[in-house]
PDB file of N, CA and C in Angstrom:
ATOM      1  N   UNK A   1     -40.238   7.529  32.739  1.00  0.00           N
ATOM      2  CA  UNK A   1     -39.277   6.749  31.985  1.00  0.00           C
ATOM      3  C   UNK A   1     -37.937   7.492  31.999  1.00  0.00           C
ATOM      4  N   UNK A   2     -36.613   6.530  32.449  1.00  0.00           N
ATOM      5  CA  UNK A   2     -35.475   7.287  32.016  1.00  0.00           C
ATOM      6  C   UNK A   2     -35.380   8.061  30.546  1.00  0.00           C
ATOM      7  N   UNK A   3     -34.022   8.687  30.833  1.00  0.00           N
ATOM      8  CA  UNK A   3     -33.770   9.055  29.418  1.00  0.00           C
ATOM      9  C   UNK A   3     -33.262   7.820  28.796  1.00  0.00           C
ATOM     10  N   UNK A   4     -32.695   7.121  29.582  1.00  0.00           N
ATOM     11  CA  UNK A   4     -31.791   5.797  28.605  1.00  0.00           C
ATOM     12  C   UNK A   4     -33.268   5.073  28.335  1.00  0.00           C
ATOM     13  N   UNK A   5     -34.153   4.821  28.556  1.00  0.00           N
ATOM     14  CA  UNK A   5     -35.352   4.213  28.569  1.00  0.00           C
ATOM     15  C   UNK A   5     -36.121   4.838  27.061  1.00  0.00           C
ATOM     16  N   UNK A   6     -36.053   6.120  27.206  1.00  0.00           N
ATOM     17  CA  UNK A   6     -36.631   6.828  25.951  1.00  0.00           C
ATOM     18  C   UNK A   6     -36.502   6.676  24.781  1.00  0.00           C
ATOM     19  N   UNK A   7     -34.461   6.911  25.310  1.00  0.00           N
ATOM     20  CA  UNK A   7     -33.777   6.537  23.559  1.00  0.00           C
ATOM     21  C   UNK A   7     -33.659   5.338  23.224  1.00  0.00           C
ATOM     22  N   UNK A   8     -34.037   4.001  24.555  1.00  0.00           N
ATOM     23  CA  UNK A   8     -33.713   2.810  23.434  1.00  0.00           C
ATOM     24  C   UNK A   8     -35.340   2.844  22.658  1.00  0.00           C
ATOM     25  N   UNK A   9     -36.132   3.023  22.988  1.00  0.00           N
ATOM     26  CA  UNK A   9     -37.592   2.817  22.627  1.00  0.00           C
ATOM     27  C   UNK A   9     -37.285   3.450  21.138  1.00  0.00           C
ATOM     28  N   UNK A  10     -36.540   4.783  20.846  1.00  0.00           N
ATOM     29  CA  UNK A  10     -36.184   5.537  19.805  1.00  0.00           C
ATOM     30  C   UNK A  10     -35.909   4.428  18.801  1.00  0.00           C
ATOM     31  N   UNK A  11     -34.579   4.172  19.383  1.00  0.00           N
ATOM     32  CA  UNK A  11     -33.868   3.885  19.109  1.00  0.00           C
ATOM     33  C   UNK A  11     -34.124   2.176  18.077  1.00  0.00           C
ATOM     34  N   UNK A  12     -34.885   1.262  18.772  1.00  0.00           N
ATOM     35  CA  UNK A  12     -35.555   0.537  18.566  1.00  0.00           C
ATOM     36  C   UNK A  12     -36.440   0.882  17.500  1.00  0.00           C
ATOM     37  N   UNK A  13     -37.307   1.871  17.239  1.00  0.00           N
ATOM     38  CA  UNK A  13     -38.504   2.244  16.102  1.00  0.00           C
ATOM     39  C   UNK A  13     -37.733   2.202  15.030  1.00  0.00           C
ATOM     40  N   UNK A  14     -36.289   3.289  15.062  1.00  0.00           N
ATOM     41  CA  UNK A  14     -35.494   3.987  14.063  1.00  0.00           C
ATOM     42  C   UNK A  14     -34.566   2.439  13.227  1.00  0.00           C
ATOM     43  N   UNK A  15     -34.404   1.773  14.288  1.00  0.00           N
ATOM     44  CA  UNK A  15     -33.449   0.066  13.503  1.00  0.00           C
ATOM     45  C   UNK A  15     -34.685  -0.248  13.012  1.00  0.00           C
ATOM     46  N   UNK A  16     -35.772  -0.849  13.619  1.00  0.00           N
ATOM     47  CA  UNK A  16     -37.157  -1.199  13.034  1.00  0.00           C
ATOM     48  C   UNK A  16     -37.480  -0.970  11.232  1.00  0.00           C
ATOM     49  N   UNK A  17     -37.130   0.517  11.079  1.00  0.00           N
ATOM     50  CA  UNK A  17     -37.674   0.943  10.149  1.00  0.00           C
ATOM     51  C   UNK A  17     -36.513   1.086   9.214  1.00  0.00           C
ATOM     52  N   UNK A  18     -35.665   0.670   9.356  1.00  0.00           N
ATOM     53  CA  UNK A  18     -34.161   0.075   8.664  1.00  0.00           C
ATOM     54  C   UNK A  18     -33.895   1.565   8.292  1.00  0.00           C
ATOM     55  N   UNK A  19     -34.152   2.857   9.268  1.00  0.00           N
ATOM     56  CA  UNK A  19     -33.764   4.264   9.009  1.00  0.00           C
ATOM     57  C   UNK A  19     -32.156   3.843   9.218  1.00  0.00           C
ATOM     58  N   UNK A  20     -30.912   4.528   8.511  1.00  0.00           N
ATOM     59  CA  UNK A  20     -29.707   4.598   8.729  1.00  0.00           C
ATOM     60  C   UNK A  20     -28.872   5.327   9.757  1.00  0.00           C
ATOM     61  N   UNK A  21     -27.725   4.806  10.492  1.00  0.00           N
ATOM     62  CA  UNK A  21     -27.674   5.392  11.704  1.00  0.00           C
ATOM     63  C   UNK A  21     -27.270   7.084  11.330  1.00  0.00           C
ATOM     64  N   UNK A  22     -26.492   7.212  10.225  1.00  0.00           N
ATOM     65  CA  UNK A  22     -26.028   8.823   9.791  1.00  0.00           C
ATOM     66  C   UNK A  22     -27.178   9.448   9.290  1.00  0.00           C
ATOM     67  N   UNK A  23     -28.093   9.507   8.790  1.00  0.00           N
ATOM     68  CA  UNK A  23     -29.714   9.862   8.979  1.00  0.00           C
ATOM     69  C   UNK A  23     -30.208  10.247   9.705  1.00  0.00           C
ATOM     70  N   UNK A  24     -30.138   9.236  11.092  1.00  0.00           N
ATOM     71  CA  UNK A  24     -30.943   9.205  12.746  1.00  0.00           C
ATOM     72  C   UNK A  24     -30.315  10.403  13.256  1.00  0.00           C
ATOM     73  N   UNK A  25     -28.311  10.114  13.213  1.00  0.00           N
ATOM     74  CA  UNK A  25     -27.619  11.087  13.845  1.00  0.00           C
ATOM     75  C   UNK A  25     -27.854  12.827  13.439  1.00  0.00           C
ATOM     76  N   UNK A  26     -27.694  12.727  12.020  1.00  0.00           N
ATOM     77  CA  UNK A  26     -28.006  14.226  11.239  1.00  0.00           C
ATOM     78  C   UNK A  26     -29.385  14.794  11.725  1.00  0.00           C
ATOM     79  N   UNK A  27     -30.327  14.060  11.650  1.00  0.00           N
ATOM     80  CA  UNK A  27     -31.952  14.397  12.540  1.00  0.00           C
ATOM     81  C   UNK A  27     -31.803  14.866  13.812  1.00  0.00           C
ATOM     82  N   UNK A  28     -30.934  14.092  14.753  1.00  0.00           N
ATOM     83  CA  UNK A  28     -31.213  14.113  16.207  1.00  0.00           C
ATOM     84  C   UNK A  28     -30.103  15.326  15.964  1.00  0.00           C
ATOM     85  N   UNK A  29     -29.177  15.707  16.033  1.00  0.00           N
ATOM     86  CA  UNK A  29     -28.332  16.915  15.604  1.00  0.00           C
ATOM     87  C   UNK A  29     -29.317  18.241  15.475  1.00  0.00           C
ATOM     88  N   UNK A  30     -30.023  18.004  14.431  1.00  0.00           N
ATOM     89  CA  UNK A  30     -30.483  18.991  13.675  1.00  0.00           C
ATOM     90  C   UNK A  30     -31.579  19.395  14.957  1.00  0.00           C
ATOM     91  N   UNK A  31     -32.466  18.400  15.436  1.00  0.00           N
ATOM     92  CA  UNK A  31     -33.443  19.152  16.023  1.00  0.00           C
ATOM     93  C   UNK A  31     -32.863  19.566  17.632  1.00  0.00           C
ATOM     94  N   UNK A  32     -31.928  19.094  17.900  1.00  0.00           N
ATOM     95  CA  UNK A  32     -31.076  19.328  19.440  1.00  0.00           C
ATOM     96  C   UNK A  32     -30.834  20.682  19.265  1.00  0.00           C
ATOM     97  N   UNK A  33     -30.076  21.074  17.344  1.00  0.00           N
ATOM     98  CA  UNK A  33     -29.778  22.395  17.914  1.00  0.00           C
ATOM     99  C   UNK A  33     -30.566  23.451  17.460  1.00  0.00           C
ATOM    100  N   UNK A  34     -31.451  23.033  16.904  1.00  0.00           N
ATOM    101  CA  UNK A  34     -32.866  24.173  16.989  1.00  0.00           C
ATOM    102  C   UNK A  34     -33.523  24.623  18.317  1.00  0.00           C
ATOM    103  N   UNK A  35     -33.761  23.085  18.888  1.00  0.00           N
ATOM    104  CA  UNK A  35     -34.518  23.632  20.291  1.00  0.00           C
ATOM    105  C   UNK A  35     -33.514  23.958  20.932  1.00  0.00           C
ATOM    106  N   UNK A  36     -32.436  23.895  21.533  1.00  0.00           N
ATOM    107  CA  UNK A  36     -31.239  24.805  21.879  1.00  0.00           C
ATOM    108  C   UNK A  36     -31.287  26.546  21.848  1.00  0.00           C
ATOM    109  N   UNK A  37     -31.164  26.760  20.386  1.00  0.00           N
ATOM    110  CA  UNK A  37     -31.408  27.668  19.868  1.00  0.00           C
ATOM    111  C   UNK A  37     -32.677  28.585  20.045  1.00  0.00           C
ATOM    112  N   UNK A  38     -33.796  27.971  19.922  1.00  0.00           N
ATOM    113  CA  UNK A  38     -35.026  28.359  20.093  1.00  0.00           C
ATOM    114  C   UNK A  38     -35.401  29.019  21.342  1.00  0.00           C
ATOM    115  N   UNK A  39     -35.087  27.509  22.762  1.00  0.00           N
ATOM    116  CA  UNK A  39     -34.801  28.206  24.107  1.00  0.00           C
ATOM    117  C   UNK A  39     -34.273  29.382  24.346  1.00  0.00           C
ATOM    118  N   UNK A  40     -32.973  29.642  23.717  1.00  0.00           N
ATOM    119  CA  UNK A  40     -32.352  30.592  23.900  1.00  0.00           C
ATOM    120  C   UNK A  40     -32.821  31.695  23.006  1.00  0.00           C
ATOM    121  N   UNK A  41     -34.063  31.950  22.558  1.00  0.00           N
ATOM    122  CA  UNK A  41     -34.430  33.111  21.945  1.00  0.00           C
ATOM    123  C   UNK A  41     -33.441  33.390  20.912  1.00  0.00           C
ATOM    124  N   UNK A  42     -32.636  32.605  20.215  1.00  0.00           N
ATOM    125  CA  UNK A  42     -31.694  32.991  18.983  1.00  0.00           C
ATOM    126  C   UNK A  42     -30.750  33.350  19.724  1.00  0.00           C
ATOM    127  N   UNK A  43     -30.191  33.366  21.174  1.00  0.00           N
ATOM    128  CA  UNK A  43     -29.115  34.288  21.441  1.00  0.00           C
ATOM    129  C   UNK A  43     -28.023  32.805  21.193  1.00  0.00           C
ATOM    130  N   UNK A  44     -27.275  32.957  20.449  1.00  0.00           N
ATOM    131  CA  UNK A  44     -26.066  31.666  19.679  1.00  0.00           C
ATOM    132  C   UNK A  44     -25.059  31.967  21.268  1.00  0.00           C
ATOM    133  N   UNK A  45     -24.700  32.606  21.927  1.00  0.00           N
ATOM    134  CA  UNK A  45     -24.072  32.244  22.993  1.00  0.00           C
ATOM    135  C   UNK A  45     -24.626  31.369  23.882  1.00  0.00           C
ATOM    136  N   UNK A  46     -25.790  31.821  24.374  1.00  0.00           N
ATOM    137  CA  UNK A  46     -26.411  31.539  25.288  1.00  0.00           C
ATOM    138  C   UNK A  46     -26.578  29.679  24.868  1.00  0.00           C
ATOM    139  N   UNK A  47     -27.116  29.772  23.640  1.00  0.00           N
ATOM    140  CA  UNK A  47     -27.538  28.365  22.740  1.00  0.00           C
ATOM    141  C   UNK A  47     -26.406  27.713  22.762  1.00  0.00           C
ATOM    142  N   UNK A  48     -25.258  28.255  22.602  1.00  0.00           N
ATOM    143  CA  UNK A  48     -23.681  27.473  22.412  1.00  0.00           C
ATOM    144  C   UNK A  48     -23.648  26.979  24.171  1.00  0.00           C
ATOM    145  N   UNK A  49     -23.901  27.894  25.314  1.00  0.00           N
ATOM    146  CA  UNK A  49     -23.438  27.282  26.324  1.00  0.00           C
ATOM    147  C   UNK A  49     -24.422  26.189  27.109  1.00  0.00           C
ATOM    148  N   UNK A  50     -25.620  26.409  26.631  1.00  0.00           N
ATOM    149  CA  UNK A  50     -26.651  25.042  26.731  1.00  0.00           C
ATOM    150  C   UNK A  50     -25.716  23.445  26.200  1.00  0.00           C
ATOM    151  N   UNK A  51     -25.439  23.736  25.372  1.00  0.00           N
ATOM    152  CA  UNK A  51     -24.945  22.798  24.242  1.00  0.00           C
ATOM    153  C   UNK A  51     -23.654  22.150  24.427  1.00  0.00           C
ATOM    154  N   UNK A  52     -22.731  23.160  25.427  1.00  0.00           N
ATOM    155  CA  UNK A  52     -21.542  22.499  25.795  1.00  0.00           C
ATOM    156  C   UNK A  52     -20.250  23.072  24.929  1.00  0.00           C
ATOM    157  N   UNK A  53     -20.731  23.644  24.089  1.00  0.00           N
ATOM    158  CA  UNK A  53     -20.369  23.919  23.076  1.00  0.00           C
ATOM    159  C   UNK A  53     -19.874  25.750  22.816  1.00  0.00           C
ATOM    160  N   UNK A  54     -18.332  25.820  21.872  1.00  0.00           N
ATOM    161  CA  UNK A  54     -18.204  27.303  21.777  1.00  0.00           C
ATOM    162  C   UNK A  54     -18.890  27.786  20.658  1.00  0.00           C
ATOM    163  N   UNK A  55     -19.469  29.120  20.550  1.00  0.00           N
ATOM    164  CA  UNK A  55     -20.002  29.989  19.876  1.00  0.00           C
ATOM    165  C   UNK A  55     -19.816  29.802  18.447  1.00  0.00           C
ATOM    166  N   UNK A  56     -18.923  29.752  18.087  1.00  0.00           N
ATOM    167  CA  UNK A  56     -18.026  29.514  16.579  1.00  0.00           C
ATOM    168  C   UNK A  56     -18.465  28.273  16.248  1.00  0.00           C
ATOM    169  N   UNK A  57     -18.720  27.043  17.623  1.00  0.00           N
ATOM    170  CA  UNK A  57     -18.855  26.057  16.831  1.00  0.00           C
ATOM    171  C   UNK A  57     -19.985  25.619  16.245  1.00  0.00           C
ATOM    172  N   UNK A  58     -20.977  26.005  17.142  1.00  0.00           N
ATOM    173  CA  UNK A  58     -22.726  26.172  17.145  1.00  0.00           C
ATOM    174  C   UNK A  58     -22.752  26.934  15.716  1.00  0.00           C
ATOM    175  N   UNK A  59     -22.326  27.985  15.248  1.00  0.00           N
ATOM    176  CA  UNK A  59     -22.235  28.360  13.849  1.00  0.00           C
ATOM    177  C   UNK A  59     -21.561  27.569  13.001  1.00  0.00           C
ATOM    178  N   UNK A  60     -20.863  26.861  13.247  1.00  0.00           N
ATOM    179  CA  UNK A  60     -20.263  26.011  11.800  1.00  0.00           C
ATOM    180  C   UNK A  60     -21.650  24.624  11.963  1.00  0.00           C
ATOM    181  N   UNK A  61     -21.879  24.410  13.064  1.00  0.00           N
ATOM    182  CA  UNK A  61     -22.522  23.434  13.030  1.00  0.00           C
ATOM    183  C   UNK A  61     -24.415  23.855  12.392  1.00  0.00           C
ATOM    184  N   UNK A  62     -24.863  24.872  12.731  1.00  0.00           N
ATOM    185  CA  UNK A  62     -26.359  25.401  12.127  1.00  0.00           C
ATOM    186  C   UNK A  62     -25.796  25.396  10.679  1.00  0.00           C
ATOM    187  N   UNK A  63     -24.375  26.272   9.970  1.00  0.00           N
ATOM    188  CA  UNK A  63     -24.524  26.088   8.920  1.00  0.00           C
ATOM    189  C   UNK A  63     -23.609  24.863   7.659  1.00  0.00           C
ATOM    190  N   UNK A  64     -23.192  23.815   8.803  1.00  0.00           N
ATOM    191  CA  UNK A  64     -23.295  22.507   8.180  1.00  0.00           C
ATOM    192  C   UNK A  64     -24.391  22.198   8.084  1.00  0.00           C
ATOM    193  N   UNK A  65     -25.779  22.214   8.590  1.00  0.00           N
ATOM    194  CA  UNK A  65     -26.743  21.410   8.965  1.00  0.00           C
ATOM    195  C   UNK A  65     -27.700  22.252   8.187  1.00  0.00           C
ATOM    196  N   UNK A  66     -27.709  23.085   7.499  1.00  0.00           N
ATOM    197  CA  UNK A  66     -28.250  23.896   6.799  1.00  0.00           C
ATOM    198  C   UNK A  66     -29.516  25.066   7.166  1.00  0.00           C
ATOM    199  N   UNK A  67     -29.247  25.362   8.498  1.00  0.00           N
ATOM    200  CA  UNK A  67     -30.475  26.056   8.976  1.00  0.00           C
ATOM    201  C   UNK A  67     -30.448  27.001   8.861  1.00  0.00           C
ATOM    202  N   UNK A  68     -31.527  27.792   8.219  1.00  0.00           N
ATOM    203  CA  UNK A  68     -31.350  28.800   7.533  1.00  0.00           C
ATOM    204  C   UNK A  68     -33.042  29.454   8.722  1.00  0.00           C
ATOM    205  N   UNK A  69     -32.777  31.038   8.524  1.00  0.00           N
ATOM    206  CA  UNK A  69     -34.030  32.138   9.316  1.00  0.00           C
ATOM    207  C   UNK A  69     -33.356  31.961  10.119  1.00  0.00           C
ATOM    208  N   UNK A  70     -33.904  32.861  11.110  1.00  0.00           N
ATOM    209  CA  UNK A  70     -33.916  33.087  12.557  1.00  0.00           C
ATOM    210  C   UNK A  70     -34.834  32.122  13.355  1.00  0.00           C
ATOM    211  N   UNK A  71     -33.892  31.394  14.075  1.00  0.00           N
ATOM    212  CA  UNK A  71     -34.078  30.883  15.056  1.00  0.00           C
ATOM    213  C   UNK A  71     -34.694  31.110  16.657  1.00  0.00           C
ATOM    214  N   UNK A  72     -35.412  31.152  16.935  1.00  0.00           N
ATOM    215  CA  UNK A  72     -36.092  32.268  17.704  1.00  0.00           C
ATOM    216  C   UNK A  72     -37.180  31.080  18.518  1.00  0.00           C
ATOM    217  N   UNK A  73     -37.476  31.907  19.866  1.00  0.00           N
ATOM    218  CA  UNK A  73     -38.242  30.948  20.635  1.00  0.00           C
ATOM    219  C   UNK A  73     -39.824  30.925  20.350  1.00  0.00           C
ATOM    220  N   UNK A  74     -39.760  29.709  20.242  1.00  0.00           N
ATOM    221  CA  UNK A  74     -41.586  29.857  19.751  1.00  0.00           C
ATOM    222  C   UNK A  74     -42.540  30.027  20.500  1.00  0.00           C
ATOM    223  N   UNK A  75     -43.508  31.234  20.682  1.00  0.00           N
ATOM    224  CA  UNK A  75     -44.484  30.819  21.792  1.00  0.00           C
ATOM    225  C   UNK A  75     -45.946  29.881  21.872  1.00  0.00           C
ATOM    226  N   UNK A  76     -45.690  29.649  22.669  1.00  0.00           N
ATOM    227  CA  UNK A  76     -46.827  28.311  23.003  1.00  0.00           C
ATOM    228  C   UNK A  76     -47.868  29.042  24.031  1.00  0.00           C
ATOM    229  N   UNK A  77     -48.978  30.080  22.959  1.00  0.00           N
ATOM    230  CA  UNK A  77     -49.914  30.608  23.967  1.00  0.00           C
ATOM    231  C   UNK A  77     -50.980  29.749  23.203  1.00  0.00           C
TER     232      UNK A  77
END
């Protein structure tokens, strides 16, 4: 399945369930820049340049979004 294929299916559940679009957006935000983050073993550069994004901003944005610990890659043994 595309990605455009994925997110309307999302996308579709999330109107379905009369979830709000600033809700959906703050969620999909929040978990983009964890696993970002995570990949990158906590390194916030590395996570900022996945992301498109500068260093400074990836920090205003984890702590708009309230994420708090260390962010760190999880292993999947």
């Amino acid at each position: 399945m595309t990605l455009d294929g994925q997110l309307q299916r999302i996308i579709d559940e999330l109107v379905s369930k009369g979830i709000p679009l600033e809700t959906a957006r703050k969620e999909f935000e929040r978990k983009y820049v964890v696993t970002a983050v995570t990949r990158a073993s906590g390194n916030m550069g590395a996570a900022a340049r996945s992301l498109g994004i500068h260093r400074n901003t990836l920090r205003a944005k984890i702590s708009l979004l309230r994420l708090k610990g260390p962010l760190k890659r999880r292993d999947h043994a």
